[in-house]
C-alpha atoms as a PDB file:
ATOM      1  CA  UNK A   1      71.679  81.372 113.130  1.00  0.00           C
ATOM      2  CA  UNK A   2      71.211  81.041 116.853  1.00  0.00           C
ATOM      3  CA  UNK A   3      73.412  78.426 117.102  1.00  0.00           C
ATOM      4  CA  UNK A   4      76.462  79.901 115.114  1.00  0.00           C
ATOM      5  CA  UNK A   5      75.921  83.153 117.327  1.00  0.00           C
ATOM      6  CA  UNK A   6      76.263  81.379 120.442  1.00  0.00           C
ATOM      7  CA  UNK A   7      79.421  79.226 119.162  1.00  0.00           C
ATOM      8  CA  UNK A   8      80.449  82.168 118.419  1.00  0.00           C
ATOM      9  CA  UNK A   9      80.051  84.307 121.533  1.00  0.00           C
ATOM     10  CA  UNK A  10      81.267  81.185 123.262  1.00  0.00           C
ATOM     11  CA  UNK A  11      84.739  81.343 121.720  1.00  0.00           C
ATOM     12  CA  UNK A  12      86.572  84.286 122.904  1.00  0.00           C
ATOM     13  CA  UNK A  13      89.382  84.004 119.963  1.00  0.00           C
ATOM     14  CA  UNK A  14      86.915  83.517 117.498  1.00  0.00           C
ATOM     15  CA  UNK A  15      84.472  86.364 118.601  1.00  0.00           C
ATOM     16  CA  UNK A  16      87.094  88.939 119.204  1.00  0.00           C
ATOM     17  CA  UNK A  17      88.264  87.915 115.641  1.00  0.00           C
ATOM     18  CA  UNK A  18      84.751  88.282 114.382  1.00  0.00           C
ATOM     19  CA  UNK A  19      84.496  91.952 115.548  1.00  0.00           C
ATOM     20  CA  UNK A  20      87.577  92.823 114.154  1.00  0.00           C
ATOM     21  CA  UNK A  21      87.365  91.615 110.613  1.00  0.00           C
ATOM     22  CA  UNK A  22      83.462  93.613 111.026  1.00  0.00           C
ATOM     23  CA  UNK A  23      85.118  96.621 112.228  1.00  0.00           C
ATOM     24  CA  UNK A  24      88.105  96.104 108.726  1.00  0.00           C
ATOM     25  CA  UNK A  25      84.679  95.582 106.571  1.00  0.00           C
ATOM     26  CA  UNK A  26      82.681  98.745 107.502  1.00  0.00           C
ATOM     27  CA  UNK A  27      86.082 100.865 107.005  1.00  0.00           C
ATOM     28  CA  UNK A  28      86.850  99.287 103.288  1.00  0.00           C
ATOM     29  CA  UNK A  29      83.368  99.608 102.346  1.00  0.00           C
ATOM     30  CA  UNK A  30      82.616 103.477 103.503  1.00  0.00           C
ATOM     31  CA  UNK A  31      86.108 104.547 103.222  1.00  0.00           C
ATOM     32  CA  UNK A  32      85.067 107.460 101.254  1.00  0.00           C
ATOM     33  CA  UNK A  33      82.574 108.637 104.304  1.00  0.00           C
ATOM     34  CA  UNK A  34      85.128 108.379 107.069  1.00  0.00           C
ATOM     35  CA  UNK A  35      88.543 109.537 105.512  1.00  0.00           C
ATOM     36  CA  UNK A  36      88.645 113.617 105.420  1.00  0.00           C
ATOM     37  CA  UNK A  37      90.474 113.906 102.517  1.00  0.00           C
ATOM     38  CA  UNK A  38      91.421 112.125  99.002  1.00  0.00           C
ATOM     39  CA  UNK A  39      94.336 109.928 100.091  1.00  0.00           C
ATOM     40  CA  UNK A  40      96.179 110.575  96.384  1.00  0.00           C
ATOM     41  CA  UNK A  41      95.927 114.720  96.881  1.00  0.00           C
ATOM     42  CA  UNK A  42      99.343 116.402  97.847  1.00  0.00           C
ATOM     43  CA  UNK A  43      98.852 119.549  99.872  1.00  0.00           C
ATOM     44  CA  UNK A  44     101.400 122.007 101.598  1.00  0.00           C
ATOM     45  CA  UNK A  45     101.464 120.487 104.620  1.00  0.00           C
ATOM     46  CA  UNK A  46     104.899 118.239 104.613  1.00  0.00           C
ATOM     47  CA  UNK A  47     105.472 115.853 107.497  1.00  0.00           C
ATOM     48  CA  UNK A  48     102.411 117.335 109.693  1.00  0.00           C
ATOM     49  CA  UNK A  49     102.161 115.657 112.670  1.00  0.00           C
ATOM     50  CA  UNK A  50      98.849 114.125 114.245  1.00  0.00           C
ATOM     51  CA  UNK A  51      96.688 116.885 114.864  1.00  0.00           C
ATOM     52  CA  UNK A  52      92.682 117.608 114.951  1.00  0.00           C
ATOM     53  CA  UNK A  53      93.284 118.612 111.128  1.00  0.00           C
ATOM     54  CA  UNK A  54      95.354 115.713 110.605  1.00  0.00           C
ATOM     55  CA  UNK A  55      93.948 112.489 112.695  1.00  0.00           C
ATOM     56  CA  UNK A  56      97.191 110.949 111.367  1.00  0.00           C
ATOM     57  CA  UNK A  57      99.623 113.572 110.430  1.00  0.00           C
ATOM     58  CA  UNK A  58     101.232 113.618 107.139  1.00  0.00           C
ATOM     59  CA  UNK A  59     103.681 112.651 104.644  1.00  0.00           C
ATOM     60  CA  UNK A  60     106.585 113.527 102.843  1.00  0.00           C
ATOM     61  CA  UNK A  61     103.960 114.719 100.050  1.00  0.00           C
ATOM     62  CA  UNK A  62     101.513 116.203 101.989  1.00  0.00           C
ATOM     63  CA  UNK A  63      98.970 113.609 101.776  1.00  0.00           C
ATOM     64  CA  UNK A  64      96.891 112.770 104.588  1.00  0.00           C
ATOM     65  CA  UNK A  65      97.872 109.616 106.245  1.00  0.00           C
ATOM     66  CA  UNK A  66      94.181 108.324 107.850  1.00  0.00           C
ATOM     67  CA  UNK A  67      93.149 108.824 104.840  1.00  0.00           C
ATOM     68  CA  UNK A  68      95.601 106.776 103.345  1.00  0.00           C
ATOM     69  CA  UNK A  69      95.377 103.964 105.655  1.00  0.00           C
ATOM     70  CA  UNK A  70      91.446 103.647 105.325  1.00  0.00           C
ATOM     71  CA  UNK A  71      91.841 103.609 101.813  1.00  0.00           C
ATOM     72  CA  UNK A  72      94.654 101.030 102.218  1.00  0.00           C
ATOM     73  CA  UNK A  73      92.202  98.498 104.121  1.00  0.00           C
ATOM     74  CA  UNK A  74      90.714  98.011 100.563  1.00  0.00           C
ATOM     75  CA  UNK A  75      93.722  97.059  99.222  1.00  0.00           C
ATOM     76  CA  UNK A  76      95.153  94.232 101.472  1.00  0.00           C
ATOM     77  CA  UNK A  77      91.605  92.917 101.892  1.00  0.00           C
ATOM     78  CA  UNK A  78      90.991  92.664  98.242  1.00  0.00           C
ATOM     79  CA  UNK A  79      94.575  91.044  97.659  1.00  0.00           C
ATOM     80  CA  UNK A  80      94.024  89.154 100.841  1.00  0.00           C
ATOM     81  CA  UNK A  81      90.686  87.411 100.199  1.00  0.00           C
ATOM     82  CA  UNK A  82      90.972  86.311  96.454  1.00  0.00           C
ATOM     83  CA  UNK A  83      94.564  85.423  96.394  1.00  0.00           C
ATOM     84  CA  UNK A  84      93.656  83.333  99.587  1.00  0.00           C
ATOM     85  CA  UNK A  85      90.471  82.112  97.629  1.00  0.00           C
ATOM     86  CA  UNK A  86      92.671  81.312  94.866  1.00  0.00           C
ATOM     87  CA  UNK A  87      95.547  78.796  96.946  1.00  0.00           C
ATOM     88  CA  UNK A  88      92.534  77.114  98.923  1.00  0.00           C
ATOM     89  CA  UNK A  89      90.792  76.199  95.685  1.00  0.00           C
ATOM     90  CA  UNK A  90      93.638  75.228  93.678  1.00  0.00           C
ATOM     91  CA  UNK A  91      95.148  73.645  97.064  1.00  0.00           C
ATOM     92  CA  UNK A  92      91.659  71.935  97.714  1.00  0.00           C
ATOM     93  CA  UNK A  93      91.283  70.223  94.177  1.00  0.00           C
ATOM     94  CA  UNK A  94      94.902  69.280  94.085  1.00  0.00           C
ATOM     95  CA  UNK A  95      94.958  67.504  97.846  1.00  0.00           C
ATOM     96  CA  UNK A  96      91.525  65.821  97.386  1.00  0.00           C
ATOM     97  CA  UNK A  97      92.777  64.229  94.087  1.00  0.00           C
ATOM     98  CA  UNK A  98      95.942  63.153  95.485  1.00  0.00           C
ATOM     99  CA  UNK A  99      95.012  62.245  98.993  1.00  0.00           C
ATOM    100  CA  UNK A 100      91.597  60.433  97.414  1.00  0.00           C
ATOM    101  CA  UNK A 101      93.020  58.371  94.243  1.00  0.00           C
ATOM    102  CA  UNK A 102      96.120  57.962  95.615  1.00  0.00           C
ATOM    103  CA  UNK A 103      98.646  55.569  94.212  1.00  0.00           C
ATOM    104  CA  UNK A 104     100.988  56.631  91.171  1.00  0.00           C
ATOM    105  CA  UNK A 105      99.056  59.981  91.588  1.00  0.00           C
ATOM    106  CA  UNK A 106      99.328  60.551  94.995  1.00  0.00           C
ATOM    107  CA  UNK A 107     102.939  60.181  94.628  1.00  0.00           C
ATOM    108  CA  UNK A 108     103.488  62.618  91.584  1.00  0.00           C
ATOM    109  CA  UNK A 109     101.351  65.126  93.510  1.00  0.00           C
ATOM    110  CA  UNK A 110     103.386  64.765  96.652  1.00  0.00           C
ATOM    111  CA  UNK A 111     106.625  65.231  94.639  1.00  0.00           C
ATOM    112  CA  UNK A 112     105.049  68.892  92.799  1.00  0.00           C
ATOM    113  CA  UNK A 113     104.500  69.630  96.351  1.00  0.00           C
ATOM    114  CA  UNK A 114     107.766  69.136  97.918  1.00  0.00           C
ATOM    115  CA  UNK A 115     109.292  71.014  94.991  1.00  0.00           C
ATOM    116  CA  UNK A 116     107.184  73.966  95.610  1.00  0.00           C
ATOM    117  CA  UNK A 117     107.606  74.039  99.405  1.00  0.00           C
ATOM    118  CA  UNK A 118     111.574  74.303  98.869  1.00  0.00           C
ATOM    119  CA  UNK A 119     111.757  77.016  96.644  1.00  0.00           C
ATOM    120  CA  UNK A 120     111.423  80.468  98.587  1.00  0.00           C
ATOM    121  CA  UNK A 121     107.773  81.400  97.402  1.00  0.00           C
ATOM    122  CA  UNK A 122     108.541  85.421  98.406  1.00  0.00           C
ATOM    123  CA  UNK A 123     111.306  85.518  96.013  1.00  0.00           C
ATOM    124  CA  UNK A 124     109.557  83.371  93.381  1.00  0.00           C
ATOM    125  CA  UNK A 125     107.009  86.167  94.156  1.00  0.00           C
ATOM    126  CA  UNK A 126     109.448  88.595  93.455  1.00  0.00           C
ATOM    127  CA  UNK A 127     110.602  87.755  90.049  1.00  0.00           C
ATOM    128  CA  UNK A 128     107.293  87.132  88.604  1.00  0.00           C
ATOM    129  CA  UNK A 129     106.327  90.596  89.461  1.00  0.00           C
ATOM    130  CA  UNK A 130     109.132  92.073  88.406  1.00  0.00           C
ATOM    131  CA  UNK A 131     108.710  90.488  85.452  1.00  0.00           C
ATOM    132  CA  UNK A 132     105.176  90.583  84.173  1.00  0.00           C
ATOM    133  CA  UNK A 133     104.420  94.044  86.551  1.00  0.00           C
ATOM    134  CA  UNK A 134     103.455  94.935  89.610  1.00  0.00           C
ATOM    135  CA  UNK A 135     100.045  95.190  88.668  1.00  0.00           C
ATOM    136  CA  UNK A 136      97.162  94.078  91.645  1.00  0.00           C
ATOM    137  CA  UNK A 137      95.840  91.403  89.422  1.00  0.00           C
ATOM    138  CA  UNK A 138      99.299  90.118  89.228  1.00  0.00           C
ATOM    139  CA  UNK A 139     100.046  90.300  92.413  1.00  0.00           C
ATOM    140  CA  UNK A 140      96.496  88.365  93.665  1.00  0.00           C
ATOM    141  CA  UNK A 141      97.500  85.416  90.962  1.00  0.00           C
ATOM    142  CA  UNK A 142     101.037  85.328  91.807  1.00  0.00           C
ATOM    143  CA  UNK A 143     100.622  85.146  95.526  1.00  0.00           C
ATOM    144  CA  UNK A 144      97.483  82.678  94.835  1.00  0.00           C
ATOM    145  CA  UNK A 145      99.323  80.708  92.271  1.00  0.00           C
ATOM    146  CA  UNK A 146     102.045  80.482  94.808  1.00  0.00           C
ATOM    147  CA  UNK A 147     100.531  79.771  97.990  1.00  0.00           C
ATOM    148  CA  UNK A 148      99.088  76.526  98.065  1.00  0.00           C
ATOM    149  CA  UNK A 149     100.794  73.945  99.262  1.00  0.00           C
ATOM    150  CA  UNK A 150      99.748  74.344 102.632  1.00  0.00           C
ATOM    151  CA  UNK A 151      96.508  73.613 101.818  1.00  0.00           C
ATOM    152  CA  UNK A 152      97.071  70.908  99.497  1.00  0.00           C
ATOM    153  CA  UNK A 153      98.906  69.093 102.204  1.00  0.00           C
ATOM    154  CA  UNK A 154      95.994  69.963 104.401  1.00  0.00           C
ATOM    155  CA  UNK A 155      93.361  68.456 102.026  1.00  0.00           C
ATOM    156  CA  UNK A 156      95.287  65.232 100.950  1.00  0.00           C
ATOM    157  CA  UNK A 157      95.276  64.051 104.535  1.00  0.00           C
ATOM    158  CA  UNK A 158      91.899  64.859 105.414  1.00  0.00           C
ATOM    159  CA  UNK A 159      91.024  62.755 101.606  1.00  0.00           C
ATOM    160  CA  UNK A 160      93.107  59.675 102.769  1.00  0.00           C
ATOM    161  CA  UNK A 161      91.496  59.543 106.120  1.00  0.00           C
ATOM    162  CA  UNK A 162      87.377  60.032 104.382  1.00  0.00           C
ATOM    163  CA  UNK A 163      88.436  57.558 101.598  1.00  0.00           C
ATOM    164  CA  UNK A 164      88.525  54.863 104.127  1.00  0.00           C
ATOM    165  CA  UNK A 165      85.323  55.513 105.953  1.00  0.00           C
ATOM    166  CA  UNK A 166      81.889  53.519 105.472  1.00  0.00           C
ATOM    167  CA  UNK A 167      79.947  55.851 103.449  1.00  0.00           C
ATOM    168  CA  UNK A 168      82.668  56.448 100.849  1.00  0.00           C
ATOM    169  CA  UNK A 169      83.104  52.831 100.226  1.00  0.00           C
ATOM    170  CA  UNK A 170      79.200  52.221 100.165  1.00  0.00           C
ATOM    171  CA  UNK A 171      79.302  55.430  97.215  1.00  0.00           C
ATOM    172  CA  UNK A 172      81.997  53.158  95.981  1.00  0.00           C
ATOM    173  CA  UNK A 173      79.750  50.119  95.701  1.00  0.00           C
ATOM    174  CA  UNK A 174      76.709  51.530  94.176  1.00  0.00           C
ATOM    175  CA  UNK A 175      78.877  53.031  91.247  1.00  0.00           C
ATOM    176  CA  UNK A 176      79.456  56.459  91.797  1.00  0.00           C
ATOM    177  CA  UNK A 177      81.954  57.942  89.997  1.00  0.00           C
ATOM    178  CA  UNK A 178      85.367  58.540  91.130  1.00  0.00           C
ATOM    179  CA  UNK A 179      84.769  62.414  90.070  1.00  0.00           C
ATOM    180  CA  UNK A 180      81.347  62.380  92.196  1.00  0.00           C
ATOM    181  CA  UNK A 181      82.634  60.484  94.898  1.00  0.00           C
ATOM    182  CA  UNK A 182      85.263  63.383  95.193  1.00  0.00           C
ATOM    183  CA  UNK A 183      82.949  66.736  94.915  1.00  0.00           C
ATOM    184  CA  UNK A 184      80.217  65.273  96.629  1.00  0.00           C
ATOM    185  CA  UNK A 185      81.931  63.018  99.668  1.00  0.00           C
ATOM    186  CA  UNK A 186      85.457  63.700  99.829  1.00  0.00           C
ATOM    187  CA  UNK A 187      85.740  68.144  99.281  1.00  0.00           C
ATOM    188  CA  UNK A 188      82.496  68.421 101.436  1.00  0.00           C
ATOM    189  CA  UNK A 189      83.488  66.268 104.541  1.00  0.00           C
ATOM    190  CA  UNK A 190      87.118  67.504 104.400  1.00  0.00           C
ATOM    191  CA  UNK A 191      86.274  71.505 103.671  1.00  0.00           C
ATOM    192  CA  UNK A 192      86.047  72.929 107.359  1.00  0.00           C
ATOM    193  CA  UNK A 193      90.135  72.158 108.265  1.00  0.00           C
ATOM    194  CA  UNK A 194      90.669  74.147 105.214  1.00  0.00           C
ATOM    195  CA  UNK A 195      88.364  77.066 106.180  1.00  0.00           C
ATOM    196  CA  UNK A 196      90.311  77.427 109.152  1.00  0.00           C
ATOM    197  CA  UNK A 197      93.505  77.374 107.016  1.00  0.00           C
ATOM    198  CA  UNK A 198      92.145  79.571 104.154  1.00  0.00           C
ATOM    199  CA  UNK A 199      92.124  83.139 107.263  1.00  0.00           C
ATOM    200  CA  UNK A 200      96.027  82.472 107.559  1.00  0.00           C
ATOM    201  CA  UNK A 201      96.597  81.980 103.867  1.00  0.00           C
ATOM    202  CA  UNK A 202      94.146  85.860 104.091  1.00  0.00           C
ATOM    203  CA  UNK A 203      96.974  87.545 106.488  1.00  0.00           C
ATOM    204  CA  UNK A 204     100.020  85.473 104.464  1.00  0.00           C
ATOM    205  CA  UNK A 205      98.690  87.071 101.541  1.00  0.00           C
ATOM    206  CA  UNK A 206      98.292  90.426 102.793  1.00  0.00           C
ATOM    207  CA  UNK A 207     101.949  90.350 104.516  1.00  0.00           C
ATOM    208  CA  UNK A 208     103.285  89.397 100.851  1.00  0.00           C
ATOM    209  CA  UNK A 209     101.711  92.188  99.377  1.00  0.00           C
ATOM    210  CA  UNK A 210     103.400  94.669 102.567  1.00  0.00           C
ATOM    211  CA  UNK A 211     106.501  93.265 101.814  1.00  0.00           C
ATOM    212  CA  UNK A 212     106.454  93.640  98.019  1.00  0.00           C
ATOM    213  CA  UNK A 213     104.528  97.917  98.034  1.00  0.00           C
ATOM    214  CA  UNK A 214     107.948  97.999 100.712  1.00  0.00           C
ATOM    215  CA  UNK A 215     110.805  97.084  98.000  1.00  0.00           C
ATOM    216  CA  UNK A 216     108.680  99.472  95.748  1.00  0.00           C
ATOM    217  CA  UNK A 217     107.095  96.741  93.153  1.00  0.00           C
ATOM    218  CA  UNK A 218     103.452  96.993  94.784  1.00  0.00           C
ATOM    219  CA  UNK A 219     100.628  98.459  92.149  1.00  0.00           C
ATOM    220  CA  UNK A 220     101.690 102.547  92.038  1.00  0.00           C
ATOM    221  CA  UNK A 221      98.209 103.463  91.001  1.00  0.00           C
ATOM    222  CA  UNK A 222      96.716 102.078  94.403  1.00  0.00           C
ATOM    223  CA  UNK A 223      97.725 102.798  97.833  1.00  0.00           C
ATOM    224  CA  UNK A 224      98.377  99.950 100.039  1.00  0.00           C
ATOM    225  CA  UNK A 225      99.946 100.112 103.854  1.00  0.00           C
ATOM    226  CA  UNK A 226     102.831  98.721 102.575  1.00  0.00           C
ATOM    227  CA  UNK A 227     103.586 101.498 100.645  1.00  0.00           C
ATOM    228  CA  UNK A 228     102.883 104.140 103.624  1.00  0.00           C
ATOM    229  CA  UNK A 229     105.652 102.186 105.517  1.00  0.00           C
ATOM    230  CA  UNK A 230     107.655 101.808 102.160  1.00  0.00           C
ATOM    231  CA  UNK A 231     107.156 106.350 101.988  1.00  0.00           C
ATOM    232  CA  UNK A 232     107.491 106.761 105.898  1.00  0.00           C
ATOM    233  CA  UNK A 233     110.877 104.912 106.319  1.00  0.00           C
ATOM    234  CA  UNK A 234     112.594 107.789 104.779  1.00  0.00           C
ATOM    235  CA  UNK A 235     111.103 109.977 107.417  1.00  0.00           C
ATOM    236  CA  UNK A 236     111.743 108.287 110.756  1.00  0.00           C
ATOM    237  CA  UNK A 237     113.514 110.717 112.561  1.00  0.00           C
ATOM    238  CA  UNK A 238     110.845 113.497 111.984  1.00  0.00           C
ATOM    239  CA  UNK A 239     107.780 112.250 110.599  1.00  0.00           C
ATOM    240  CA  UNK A 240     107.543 108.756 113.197  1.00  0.00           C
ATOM    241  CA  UNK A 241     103.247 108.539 112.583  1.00  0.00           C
ATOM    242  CA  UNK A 242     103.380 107.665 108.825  1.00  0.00           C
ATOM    243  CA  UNK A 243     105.329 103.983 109.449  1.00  0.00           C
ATOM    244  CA  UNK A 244     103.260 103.648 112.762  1.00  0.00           C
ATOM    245  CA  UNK A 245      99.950 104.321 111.695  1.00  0.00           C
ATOM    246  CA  UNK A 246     100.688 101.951 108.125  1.00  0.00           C
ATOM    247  CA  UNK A 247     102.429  98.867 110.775  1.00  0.00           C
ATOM    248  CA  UNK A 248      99.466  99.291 113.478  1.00  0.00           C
ATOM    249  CA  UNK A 249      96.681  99.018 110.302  1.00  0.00           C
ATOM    250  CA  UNK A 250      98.661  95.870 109.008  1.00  0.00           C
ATOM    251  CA  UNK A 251      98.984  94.286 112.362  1.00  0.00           C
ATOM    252  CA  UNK A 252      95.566  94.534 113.403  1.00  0.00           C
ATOM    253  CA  UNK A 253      94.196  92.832 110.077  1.00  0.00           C
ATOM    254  CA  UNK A 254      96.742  89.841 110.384  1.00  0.00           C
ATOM    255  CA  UNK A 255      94.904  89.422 114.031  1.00  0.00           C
ATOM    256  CA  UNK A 256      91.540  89.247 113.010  1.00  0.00           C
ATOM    257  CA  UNK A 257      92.057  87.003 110.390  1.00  0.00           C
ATOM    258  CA  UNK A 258      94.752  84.766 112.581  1.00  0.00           C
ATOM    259  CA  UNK A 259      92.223  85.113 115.653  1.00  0.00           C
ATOM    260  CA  UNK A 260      89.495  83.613 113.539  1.00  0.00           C
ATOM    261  CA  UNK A 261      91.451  80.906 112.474  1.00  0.00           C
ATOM    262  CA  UNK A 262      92.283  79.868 115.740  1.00  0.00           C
ATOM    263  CA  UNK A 263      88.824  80.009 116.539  1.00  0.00           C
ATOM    264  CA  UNK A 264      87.333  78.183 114.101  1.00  0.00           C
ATOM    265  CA  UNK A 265      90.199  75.323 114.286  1.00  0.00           C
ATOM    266  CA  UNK A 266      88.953  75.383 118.583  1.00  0.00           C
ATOM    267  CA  UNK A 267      85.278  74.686 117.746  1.00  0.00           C
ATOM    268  CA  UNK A 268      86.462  72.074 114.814  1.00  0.00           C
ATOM    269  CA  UNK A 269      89.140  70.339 117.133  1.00  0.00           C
ATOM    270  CA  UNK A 270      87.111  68.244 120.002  1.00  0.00           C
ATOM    271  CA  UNK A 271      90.551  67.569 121.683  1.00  0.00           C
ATOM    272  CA  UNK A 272      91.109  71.691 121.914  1.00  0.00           C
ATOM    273  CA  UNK A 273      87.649  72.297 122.955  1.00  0.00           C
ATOM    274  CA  UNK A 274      87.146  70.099 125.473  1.00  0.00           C
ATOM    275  CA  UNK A 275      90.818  72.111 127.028  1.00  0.00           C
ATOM    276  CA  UNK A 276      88.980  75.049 126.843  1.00  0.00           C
END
């Protein structure tokens, strides 16, 4: 634990990161001590602006908008963090098989992967939603289900590289199956590129899940900042802090998350760290 810490504290990208996504934890997780009212409660006051009563002012509806955006953080992390879980799992197992057996294989793989990084995943997105609902288990699958090329590309080179080293061909030689060799060798030795990769697939994920509560197909029975902004664009002209507030919330979770990343691919790359 010492060790981490200091890496840590020694790598100002990753550390600033670190205290972010802390700061986004302890806000999702006592939500209900720090917002003042109940984000889904309409009250009288229409388009209040930012006041001691009203951190955040108010919407078109009178609901409170810190409250709304604390409540939010819930939202994108949940969608962020299993539908990023989801792509670097199915992205993991896909790459390691492809990149590791190779051959025939490797070169069906390759092809499912080229056809999924042409189409336009946001409006493959799209049209799932709108067909099977906008539900926030659909949308976590969707965007998971959708998201994992990246990865798979990721984990496929880091396999062909590790299949060619010493130790896998001695695991090789004393008859370990192709299925251990994989799990135990291959996934374990190739994982920490794809940890790196897995906090940008976190802020991709919650971006998708802005843009869709925006076009108004997010989950209605939760609220998300995308939604805010979706609500607050209407009110530009006279209610500016409900789009500000929502944007600012979103763009300092994509940070963390895109901080960390770079961090952890500094301490992983020896070429980057011995820059720094």
């Amino acid at each position: 634990m010492k060790d981490i810490f200091t890496k840590i504290s020694s790598n100002k990208e990753l550390k600033i990161g670190v205290i972010f996504l802390i700061m986004l934890i302890l806000i999702a997780v006592f939500a209900p001590h720090i917002a003042n009212y109940d984000p889904y409660v309409l009250n009288d006051d229409i388009i209040a602006k930012p006041s001691s009563k009203y951190i955040f002012g108010t919407d078109g509806l009178g609901r409170d908008v810190f409250s709304m955006v604390i409540y939010g953080s819930r939202t994108s992390l949940k969608i962020g963090v299993l539908a990023a879980a989801i792509s670097s799992v199915i992205g993991t197992l896909i790459g390691g098989i492809a990149g590791y057996i190779g051959g025939t294989v490797d070169k069906i793989i390759s092809e499912i992967i080229n056809m999924f990084l042409m189409l336009p995943t946001f409006f493959l997105i799209l049209i799932v939603v709108a067909i099977y609902g906008g539900s926030l288990k659909n949308i976590i699958i969707v965007i998971g289900l959708t998201s994992w090329t990246g990865t798979a590309r990721l984990m496929r080179a880091q396999a062909m590289s590790l299949r060619e080293r010493t130790f896998i061909k001695s695991a090789i030689t004393i008859g370990e199956s192709n299925k251990e060799i994989l799990f135990k060798h291959i996934i374990p030795n190739g994982i920490f590129p794809i940890i790196a990769d897995s906090t940008m697939a976190v802020s991709s994920a919650i971006l998708s899940e802005a843009g869709l509560s925006f076009i108004g197909i997010g989950d209605p029975n939760v609220v998300s900042w995308g939604k805010i902004i979706a609500h607050g664009r209407g009110y530009l002209t006279n209610g500016w802090w409900i789009c500000t507030f929502g944007g600012i919330a979103i763009i300092f979770t994509v940070l963390a998350f895109y901080l960390i990343g770079e961090g952890i691919n500094n301490l992983l790359n020896p070429k980057s760290s011995r820059l720094n």
